[in-house]
Protein backbone atom coordinates (compact mmCIF):
# COMPACT_ATOMS: atom_id res chain seq x y z
CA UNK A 1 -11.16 0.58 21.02
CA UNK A 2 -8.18 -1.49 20.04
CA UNK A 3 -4.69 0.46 20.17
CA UNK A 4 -1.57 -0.44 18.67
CA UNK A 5 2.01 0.75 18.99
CA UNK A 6 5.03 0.50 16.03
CA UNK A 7 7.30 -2.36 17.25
CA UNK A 8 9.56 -2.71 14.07
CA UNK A 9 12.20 0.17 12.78
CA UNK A 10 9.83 2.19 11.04
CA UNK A 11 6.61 1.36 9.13
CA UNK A 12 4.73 3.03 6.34
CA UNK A 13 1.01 3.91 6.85
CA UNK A 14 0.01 4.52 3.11
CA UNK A 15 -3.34 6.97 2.42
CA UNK A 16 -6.26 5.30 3.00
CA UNK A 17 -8.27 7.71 0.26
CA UNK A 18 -7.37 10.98 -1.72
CA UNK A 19 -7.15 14.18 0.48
CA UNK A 20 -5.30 11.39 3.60
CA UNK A 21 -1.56 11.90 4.33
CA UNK A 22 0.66 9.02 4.23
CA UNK A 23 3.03 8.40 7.18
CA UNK A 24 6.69 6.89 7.77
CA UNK A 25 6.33 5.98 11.71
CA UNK A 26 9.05 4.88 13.84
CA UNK A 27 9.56 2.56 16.72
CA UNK A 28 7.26 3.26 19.78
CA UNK A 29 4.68 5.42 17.25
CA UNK A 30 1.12 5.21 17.79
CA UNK A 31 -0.74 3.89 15.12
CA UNK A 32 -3.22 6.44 13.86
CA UNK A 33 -7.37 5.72 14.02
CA UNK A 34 -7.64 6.25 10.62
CA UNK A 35 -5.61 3.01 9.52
CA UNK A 36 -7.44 0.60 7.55
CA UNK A 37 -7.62 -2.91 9.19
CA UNK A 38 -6.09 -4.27 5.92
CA UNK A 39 -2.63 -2.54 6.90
CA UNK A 40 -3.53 -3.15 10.25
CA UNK A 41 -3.82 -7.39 9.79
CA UNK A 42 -0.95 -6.90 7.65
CA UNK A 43 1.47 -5.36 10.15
CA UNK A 44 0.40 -7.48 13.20
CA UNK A 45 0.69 -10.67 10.89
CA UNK A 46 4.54 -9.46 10.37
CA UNK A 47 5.15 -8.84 13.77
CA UNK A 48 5.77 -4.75 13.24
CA UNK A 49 3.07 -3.61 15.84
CA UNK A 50 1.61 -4.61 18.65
CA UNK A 51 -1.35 -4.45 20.42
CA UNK A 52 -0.53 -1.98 23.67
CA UNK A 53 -3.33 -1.21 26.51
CA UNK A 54 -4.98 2.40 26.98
CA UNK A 55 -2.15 3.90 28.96
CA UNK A 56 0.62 2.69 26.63
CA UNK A 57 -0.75 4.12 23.83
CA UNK A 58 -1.12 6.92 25.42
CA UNK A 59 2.34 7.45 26.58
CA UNK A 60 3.36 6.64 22.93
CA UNK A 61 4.59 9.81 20.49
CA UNK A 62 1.71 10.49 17.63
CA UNK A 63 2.24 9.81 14.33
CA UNK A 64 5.84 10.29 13.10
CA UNK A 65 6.77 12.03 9.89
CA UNK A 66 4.43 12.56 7.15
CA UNK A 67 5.85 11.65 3.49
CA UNK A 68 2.55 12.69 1.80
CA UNK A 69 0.19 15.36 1.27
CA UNK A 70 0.31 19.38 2.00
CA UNK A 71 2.34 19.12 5.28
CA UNK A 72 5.09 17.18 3.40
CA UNK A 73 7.03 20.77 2.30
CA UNK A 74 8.76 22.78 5.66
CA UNK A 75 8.50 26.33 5.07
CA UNK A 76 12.24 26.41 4.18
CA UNK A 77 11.62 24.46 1.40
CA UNK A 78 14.80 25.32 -1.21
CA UNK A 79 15.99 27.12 1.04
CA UNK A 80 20.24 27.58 0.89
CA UNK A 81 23.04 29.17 2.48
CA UNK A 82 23.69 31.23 -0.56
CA UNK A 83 22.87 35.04 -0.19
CA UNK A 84 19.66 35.48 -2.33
CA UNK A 85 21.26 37.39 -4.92
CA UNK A 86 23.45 34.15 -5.91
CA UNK A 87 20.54 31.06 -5.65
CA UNK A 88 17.84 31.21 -8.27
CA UNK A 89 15.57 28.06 -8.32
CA UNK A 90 14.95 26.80 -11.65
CA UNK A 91 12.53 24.01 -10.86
CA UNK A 92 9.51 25.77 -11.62
């Protein structure tokens, strides 16, 4: 198995099919299994990961923050400091 680590300031790990989460990862991120070799070739051809051994990949944090899919909403989303009584959302 090949394993690669983020080397630029962030890069963007788009969904590989419906039902995937994109991903926004950050320098020293692992690069998840599931990325297509496409994105892959394109990423090591611009120098914005690199190929790291077992143990170094390893040692790297997983996948950074998602910017797609169910997990993309905390479970304060909308939240405010307003007391309830003055905050109605009006975005539904």
């Amino acid at each position: 198995m090949t394993y690669y680590t983020v080397t630029a300031a962030a890069v963007f790990i788009p969904a590989a099919h419906r039902g995937q989460t994109a991903a926004m990862l950050y320098r020293g991120a692992r690069i998840p299994d599931r990325t297509p070799e496409d994105v892959i070739k394109h990423l090591l051809d611009n120098k914005l990961i690199e190929q790291v051994g077992e143990a170094d990949y390893a040692a790297a944090p997983q996948e950074g923050y998602s910017t797609s899919g169910p997990d993309v909403r905390s479970t304060n989303y909308g939240a405010t400091n307003l007391p309830d009584g003055e905050f109605q959302r009006r975005d539904h």
